[in-house]
Structure formats: structure tokens, C-alpha cells
PDB file of N, CA and C in Angstrom:
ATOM      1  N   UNK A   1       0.847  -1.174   0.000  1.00  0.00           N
ATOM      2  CA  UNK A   1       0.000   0.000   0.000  1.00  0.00           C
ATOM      3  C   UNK A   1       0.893   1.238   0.000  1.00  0.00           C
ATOM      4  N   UNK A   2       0.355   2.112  -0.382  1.00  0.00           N
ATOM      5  CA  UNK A   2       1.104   3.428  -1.052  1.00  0.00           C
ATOM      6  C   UNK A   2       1.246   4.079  -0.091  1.00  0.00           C
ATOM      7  N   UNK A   3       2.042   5.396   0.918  1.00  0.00           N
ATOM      8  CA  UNK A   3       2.010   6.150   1.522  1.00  0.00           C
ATOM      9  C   UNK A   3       1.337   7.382   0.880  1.00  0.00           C
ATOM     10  N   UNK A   4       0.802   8.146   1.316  1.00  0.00           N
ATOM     11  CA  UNK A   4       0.395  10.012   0.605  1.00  0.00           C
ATOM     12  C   UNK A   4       1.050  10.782   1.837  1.00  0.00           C
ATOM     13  N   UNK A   5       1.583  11.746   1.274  1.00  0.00           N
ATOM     14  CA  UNK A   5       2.053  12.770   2.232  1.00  0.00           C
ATOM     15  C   UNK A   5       1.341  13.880   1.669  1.00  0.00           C
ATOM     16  N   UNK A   6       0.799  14.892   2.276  1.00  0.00           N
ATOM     17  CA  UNK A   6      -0.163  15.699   2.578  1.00  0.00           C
ATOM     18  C   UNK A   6      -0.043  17.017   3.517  1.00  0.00           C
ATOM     19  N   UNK A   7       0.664  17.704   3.027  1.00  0.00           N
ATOM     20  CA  UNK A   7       1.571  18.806   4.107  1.00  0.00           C
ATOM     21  C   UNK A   7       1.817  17.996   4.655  1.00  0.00           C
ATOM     22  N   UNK A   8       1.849  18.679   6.449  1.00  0.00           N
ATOM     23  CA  UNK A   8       2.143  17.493   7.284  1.00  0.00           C
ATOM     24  C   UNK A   8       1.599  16.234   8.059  1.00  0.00           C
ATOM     25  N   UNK A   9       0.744  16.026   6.719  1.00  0.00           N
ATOM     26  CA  UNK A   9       0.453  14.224   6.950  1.00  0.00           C
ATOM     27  C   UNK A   9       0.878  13.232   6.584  1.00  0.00           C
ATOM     28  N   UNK A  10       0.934  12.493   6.955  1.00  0.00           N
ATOM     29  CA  UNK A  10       1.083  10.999   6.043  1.00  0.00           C
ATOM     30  C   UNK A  10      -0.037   9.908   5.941  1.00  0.00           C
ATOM     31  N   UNK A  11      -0.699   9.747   5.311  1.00  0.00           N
ATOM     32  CA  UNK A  11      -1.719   8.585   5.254  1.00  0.00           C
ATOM     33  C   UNK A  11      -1.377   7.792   4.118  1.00  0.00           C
ATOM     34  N   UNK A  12      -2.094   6.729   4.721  1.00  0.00           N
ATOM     35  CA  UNK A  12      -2.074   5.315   3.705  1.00  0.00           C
ATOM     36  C   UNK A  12      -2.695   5.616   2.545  1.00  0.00           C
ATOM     37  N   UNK A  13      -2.762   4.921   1.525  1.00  0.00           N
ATOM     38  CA  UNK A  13      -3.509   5.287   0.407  1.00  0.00           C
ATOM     39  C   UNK A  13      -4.738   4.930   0.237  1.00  0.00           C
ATOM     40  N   UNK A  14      -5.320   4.394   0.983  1.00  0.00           N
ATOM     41  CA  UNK A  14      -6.884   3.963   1.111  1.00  0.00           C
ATOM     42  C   UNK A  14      -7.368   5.190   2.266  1.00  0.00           C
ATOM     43  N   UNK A  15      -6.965   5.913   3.379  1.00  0.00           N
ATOM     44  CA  UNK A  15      -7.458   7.260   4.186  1.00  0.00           C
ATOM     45  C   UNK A  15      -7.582   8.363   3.017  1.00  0.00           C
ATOM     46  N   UNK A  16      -6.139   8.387   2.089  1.00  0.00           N
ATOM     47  CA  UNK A  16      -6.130   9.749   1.789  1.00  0.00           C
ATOM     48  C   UNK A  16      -7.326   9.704   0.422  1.00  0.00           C
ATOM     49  N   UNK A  17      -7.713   8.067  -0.313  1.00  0.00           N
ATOM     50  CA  UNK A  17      -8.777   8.509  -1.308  1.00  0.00           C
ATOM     51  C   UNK A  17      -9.785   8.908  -0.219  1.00  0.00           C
ATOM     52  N   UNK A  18      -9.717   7.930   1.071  1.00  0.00           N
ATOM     53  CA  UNK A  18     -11.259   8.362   1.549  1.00  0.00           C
ATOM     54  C   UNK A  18     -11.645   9.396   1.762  1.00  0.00           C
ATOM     55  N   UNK A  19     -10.164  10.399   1.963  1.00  0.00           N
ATOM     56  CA  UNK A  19     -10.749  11.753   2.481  1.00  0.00           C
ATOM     57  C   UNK A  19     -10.536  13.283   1.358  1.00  0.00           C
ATOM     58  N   UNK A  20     -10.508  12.316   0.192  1.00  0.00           N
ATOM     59  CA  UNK A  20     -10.383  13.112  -1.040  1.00  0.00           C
ATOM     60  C   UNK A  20     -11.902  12.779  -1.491  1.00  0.00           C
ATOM     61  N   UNK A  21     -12.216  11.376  -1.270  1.00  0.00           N
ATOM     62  CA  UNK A  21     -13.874  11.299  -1.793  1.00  0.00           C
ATOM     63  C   UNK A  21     -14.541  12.146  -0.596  1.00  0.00           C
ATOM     64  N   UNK A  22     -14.615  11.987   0.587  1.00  0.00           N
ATOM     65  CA  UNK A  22     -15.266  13.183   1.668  1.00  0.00           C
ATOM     66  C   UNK A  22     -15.468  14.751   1.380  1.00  0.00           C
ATOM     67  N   UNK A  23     -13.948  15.379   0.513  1.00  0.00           N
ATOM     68  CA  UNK A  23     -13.742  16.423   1.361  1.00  0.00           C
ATOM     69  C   UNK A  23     -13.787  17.154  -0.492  1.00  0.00           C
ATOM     70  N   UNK A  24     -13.688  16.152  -1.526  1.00  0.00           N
ATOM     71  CA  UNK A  24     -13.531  16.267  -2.630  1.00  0.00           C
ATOM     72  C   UNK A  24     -14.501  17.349  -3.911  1.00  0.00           C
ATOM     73  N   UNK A  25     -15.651  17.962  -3.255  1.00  0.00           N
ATOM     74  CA  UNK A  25     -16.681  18.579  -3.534  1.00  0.00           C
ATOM     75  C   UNK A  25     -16.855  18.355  -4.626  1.00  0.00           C
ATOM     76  N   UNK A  26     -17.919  17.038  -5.360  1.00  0.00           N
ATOM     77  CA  UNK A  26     -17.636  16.820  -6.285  1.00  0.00           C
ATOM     78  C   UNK A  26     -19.327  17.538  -6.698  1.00  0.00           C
ATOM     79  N   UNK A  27     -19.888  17.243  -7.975  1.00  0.00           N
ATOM     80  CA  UNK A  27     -20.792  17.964  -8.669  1.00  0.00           C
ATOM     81  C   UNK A  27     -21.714  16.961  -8.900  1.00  0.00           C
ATOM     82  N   UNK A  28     -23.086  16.829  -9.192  1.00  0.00           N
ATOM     83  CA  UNK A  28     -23.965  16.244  -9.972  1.00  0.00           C
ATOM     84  C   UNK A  28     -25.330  16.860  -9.938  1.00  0.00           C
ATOM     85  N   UNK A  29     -25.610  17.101 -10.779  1.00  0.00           N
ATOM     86  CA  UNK A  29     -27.316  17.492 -10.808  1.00  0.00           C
ATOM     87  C   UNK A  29     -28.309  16.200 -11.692  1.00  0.00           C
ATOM     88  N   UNK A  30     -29.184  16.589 -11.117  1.00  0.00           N
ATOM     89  CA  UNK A  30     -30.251  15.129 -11.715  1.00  0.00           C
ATOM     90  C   UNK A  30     -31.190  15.249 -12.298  1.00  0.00           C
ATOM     91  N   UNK A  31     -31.478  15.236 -13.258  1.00  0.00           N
ATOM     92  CA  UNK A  31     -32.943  16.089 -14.313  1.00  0.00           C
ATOM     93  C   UNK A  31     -33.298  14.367 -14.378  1.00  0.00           C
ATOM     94  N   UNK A  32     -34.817  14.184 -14.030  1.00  0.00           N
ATOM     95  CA  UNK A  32     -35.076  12.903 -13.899  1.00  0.00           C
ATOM     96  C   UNK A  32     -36.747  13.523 -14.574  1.00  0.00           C
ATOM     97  N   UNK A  33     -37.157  12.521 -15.263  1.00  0.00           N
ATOM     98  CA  UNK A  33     -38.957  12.004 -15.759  1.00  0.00           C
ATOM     99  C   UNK A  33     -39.488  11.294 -14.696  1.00  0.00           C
ATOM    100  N   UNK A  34     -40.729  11.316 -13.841  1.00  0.00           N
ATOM    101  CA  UNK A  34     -41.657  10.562 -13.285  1.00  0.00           C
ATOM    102  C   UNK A  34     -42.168  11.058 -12.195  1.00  0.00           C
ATOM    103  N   UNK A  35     -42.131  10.619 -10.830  1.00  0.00           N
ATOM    104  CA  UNK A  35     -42.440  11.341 -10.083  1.00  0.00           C
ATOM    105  C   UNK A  35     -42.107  12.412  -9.032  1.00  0.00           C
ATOM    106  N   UNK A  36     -41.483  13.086 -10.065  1.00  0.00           N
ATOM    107  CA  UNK A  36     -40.880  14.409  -9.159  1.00  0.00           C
ATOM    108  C   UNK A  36     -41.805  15.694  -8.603  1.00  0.00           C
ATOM    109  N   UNK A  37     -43.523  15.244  -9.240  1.00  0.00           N
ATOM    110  CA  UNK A  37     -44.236  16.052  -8.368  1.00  0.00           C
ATOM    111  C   UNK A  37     -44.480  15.893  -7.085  1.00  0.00           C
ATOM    112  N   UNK A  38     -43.989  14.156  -6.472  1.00  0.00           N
ATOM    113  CA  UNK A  38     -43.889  13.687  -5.145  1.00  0.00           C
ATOM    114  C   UNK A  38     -42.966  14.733  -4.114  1.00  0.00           C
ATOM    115  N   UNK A  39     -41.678  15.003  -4.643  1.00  0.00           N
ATOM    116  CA  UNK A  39     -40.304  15.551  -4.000  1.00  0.00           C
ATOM    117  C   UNK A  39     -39.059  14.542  -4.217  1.00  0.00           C
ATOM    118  N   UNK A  40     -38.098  15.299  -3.870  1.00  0.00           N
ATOM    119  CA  UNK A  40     -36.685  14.882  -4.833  1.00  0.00           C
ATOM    120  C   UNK A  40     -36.547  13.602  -4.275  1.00  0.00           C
ATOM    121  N   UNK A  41     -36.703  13.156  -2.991  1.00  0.00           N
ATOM    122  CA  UNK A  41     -36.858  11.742  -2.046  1.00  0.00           C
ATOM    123  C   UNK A  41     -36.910  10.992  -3.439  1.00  0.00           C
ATOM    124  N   UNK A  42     -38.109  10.773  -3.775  1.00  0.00           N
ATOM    125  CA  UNK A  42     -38.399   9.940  -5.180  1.00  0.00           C
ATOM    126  C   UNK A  42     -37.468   9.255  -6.124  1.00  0.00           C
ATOM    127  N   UNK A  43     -36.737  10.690  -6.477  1.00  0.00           N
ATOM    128  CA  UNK A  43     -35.766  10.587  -7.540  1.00  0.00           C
ATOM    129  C   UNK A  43     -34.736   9.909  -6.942  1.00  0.00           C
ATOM    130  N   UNK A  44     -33.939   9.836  -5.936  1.00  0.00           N
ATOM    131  CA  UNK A  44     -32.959   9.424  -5.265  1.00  0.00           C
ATOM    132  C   UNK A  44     -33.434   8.084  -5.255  1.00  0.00           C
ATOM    133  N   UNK A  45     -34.439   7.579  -4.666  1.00  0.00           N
ATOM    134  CA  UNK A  45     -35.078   5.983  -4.472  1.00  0.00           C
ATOM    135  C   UNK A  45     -35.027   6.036  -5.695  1.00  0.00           C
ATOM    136  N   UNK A  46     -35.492   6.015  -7.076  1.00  0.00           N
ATOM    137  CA  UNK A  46     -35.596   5.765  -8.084  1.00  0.00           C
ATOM    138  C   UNK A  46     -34.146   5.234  -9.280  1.00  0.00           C
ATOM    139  N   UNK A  47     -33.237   6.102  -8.806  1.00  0.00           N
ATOM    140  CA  UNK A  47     -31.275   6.368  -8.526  1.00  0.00           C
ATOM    141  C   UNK A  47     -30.853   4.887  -7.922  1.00  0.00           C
ATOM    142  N   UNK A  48     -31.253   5.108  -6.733  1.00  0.00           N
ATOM    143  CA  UNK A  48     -31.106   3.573  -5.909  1.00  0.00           C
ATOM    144  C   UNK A  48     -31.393   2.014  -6.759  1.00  0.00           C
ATOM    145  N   UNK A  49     -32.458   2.372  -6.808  1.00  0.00           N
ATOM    146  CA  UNK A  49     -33.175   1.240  -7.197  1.00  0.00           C
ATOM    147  C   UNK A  49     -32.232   0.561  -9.104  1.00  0.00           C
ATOM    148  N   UNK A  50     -32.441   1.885  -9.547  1.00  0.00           N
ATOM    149  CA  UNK A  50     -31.086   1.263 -10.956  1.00  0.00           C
ATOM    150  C   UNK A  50     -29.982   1.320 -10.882  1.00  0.00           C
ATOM    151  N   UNK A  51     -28.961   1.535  -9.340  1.00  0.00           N
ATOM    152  CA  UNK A  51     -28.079   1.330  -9.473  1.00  0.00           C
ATOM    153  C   UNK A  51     -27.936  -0.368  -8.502  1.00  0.00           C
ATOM    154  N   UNK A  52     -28.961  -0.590  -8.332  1.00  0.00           N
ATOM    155  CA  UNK A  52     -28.759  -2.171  -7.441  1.00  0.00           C
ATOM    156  C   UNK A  52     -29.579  -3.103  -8.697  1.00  0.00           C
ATOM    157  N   UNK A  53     -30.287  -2.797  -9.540  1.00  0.00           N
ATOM    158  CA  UNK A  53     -30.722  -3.375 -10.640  1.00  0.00           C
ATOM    159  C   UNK A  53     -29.223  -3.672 -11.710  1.00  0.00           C
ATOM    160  N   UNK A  54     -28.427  -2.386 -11.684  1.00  0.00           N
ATOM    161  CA  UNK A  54     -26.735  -2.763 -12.266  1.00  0.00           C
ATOM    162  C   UNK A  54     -25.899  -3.349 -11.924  1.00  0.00           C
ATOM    163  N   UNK A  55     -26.165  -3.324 -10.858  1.00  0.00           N
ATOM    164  CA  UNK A  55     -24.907  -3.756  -9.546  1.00  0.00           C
ATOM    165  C   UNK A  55     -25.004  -4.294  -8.725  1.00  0.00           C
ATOM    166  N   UNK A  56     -26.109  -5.205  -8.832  1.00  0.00           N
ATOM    167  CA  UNK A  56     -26.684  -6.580  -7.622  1.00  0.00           C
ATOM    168  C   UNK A  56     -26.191  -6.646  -6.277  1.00  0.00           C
ATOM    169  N   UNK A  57     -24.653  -7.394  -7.106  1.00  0.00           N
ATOM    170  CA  UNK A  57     -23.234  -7.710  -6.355  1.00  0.00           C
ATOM    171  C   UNK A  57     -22.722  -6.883  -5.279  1.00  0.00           C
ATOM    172  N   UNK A  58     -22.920  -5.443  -5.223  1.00  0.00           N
ATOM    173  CA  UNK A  58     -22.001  -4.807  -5.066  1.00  0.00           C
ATOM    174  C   UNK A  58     -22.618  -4.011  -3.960  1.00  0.00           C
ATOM    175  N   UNK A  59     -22.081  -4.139  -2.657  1.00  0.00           N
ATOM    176  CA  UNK A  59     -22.490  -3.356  -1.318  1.00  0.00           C
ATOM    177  C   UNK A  59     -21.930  -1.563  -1.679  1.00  0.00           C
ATOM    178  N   UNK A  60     -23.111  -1.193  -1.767  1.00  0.00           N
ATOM    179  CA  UNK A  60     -23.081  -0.008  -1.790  1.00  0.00           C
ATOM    180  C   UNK A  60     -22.245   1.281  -0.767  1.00  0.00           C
ATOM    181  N   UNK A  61     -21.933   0.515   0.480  1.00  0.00           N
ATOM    182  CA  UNK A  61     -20.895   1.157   0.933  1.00  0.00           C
ATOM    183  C   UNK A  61     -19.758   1.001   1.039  1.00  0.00           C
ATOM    184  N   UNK A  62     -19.457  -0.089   0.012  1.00  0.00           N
ATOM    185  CA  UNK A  62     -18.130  -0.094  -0.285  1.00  0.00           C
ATOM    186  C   UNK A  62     -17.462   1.031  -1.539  1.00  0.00           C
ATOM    187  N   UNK A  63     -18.465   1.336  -2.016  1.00  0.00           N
ATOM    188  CA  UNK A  63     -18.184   2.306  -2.945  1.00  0.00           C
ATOM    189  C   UNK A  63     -18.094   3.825  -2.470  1.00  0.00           C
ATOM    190  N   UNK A  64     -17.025   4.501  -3.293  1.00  0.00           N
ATOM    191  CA  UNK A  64     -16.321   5.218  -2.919  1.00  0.00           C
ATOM    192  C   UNK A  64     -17.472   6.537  -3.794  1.00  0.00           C
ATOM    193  N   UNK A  65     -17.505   8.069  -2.887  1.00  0.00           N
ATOM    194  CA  UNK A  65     -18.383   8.827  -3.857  1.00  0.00           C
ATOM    195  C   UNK A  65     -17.358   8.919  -5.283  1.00  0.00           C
ATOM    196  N   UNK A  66     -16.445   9.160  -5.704  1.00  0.00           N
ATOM    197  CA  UNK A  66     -16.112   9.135  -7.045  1.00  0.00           C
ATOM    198  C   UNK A  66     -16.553   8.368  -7.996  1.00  0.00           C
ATOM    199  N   UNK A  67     -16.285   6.906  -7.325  1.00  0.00           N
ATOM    200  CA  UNK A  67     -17.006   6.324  -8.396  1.00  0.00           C
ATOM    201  C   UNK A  67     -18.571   5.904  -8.717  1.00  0.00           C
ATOM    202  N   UNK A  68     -19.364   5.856  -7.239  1.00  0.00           N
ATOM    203  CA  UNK A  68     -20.388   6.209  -7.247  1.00  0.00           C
ATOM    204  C   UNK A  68     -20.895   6.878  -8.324  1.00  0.00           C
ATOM    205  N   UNK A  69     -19.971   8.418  -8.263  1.00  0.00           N
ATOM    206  CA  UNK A  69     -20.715   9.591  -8.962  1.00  0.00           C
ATOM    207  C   UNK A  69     -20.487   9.130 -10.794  1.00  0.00           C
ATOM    208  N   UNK A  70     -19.649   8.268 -11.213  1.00  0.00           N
ATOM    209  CA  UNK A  70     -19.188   7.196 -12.273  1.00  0.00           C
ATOM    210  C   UNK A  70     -20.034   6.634 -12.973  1.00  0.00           C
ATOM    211  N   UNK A  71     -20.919   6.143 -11.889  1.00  0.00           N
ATOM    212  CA  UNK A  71     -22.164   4.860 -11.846  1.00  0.00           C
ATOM    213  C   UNK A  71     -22.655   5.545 -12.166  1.00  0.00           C
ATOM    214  N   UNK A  72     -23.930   6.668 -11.457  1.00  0.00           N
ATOM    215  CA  UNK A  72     -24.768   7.054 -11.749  1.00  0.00           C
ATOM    216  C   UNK A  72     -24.836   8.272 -13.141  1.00  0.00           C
ATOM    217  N   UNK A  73     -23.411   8.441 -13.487  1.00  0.00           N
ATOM    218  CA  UNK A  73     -23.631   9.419 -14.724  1.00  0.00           C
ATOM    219  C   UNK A  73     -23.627   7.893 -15.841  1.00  0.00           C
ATOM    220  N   UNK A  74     -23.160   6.934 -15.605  1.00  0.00           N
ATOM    221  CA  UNK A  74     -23.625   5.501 -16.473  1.00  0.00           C
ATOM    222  C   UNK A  74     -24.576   5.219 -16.397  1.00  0.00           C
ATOM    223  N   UNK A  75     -25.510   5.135 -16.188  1.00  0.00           N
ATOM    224  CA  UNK A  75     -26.742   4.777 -15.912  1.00  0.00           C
ATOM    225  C   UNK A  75     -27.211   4.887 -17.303  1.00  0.00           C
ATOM    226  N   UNK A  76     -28.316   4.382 -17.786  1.00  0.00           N
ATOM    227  CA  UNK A  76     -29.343   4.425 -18.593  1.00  0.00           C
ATOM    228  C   UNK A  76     -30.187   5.302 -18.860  1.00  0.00           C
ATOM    229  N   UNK A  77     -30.231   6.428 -19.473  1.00  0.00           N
ATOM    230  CA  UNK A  77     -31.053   7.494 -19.493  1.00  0.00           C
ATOM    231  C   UNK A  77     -30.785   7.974 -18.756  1.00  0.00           C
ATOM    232  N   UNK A  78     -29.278   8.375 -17.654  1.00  0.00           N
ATOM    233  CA  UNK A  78     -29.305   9.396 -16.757  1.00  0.00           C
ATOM    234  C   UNK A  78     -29.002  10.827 -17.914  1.00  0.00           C
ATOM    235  N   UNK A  79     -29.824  11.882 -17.225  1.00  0.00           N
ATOM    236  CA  UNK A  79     -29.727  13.130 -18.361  1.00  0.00           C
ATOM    237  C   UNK A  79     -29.203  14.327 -17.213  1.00  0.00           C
ATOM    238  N   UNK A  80     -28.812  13.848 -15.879  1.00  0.00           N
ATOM    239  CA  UNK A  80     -28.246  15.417 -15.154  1.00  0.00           C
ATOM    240  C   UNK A  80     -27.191  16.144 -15.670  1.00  0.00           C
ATOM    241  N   UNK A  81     -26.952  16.645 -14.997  1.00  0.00           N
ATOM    242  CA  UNK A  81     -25.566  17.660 -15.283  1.00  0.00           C
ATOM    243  C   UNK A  81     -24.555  17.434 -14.131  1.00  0.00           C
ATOM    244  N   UNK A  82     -23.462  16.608 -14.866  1.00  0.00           N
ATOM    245  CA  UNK A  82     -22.375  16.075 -13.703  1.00  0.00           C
ATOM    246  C   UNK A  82     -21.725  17.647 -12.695  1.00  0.00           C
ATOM    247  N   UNK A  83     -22.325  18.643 -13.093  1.00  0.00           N
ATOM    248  CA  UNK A  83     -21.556  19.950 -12.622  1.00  0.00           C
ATOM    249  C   UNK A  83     -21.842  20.274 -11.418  1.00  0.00           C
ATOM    250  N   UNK A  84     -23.463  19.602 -11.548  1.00  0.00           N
ATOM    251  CA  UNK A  84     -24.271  20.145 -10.022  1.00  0.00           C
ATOM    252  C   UNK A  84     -24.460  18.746  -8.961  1.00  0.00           C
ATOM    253  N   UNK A  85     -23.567  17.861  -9.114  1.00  0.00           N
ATOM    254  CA  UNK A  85     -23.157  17.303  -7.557  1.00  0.00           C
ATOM    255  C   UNK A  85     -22.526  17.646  -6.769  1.00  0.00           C
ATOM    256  N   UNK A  86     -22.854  17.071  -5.276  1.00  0.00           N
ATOM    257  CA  UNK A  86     -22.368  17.390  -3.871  1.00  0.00           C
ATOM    258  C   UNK A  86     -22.491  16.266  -3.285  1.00  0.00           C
ATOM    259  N   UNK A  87     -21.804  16.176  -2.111  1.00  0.00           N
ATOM    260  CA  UNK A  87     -21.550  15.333  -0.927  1.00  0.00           C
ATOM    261  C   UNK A  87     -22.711  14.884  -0.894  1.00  0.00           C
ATOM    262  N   UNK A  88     -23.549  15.455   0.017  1.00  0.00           N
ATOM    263  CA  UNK A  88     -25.271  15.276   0.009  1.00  0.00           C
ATOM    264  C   UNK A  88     -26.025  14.269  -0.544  1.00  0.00           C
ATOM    265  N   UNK A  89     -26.053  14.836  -2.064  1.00  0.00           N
ATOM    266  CA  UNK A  89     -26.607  14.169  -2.574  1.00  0.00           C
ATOM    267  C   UNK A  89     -26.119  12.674  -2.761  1.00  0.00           C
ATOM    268  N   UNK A  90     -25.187  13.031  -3.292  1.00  0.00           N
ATOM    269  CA  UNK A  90     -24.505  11.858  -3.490  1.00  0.00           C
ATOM    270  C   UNK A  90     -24.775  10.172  -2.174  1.00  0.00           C
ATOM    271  N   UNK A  91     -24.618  11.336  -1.035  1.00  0.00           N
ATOM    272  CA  UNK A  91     -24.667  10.064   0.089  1.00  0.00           C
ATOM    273  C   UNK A  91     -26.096   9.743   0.162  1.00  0.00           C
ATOM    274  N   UNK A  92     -27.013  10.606   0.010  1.00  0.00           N
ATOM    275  CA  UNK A  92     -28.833   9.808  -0.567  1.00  0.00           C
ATOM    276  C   UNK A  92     -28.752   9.162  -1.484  1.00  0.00           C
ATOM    277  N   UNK A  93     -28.185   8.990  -2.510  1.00  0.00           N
ATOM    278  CA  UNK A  93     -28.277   8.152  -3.415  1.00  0.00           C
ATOM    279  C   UNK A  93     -27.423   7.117  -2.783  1.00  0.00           C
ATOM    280  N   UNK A  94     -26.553   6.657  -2.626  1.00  0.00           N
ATOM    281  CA  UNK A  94     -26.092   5.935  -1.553  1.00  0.00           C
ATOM    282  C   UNK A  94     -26.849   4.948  -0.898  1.00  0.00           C
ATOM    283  N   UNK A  95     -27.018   5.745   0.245  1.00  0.00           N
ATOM    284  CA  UNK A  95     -28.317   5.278   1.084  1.00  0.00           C
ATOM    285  C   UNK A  95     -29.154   4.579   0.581  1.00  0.00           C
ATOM    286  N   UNK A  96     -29.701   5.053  -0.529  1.00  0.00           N
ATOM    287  CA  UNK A  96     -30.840   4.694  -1.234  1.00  0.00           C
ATOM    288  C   UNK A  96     -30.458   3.260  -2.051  1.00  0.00           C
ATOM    289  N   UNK A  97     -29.279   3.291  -2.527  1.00  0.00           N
ATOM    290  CA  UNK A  97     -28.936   2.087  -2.993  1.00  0.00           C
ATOM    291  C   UNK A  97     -28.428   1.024  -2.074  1.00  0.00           C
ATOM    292  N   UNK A  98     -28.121   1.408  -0.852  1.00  0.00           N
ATOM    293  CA  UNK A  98     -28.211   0.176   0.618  1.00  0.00           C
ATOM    294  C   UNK A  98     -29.120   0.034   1.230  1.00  0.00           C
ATOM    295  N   UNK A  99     -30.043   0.623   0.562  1.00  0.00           N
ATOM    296  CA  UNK A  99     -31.661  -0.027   1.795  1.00  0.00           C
ATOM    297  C   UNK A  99     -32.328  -0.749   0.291  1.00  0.00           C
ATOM    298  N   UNK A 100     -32.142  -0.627  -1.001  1.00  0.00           N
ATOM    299  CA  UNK A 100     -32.514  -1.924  -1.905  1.00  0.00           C
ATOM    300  C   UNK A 100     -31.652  -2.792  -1.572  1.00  0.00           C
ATOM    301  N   UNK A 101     -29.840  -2.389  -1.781  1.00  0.00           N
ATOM    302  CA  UNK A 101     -29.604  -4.054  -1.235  1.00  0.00           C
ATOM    303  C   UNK A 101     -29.651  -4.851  -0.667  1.00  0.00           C
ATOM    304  N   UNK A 102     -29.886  -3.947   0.834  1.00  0.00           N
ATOM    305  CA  UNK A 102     -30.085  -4.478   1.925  1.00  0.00           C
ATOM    306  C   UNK A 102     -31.334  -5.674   1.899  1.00  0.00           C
ATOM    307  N   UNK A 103     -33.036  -4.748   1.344  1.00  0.00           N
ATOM    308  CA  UNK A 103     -33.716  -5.578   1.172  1.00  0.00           C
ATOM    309  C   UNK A 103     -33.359  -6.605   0.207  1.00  0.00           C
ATOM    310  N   UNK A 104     -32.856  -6.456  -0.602  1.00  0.00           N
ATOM    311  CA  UNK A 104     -32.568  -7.888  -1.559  1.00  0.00           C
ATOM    312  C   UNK A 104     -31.725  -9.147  -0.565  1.00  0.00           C
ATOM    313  N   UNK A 105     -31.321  -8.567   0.362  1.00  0.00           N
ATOM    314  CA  UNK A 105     -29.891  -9.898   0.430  1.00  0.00           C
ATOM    315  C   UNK A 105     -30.743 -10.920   1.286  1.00  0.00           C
TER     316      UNK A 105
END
């Protein structure tokens, strides 16, 4: 495993992605079709739900927000704008994709 030095830090290379995906302010906005006259809740469950329909396998908190944010601009008809993500969101969609896996397992 790699060292990172970091002014005066040193972390392993699995802390310093984690705290580059944390601290990393990354972008996504989500222009979604269906029921967004409900509230954005919706859209996020809806996010969830096709990224555990892609990714069965794959415990959702093992994934890192970068690539997370990866996934969901892959998606199938995703039409947001990768410019307007954040932390936030990102970790609802998240969420949202560990309470489908959860129920699946």
C-alpha cells in the first residue's frame, strides 16, 4: 500500500482517497422524468433502485463517492448535469442504494 504525504500528513492510500472522496466537492445534478411532483426523495429511491438493478453484487458502501458519482452518470437514461453534484446528494443516493440491497440480500 502506497504512503500520501499531505503537508504534514502521512496517510495510507486507502485514508487519503477516503478523504479526497469526503472532502472532494464533487458535482452532480439530476434532471429525472416521473415522479418528481412527489419531491426529490423519489428521484434518489428511483437512482437507488437502478443502481442495485446494475450492480446486484455490489455493497453499496463499499463504494467510494467518485465512483459512485461514475455509476450514476452511467446509468441508462441518466440526463443530469455532472456539474451540479455534492456530498449530500450523493450520500442519498447511496443510502438509497443500501436499503434496496439491503432488502434484496
Amino acid at each position: 500500500m502506497a504512503t500520501v504525504i499531505y503537508g504534514d500528513f502521512e496517510w495510507d492510500e486507502a485514508k487519503a482517497e477516503a478523504n479526497i472522496a469526503k472532502h472532494g466537492v464533487f458535482d452532480l445534478e439530476v434532471r429525472c422524468k416521473g415522479d418528481l411532483w412527489i419531491d426529490q426523495h423519489h428521484s434518489v429511491e428511483d437512482i437507488g433502485i437502478a443502481l442495485f438493478e446494475k450492480f446486484p453484487a455490489v455493497d453499496p458502501l463499499t463504494v467510494r463517492f467518485t465512483d459512485l458519482r461514475e455509476k450514476v452518470l452511467g446509468l441508462d437514461g441518466f440526463e443530469g448535469d455532472p456539474k451540479a453534484s455534492n456530498e449530500p446528494k450523493l450520500e442519498a443516493i447511496q443510502m438509497a442504494w443500501f436499503e434496496e440491497w439491503k432488502d434484496n440480500q
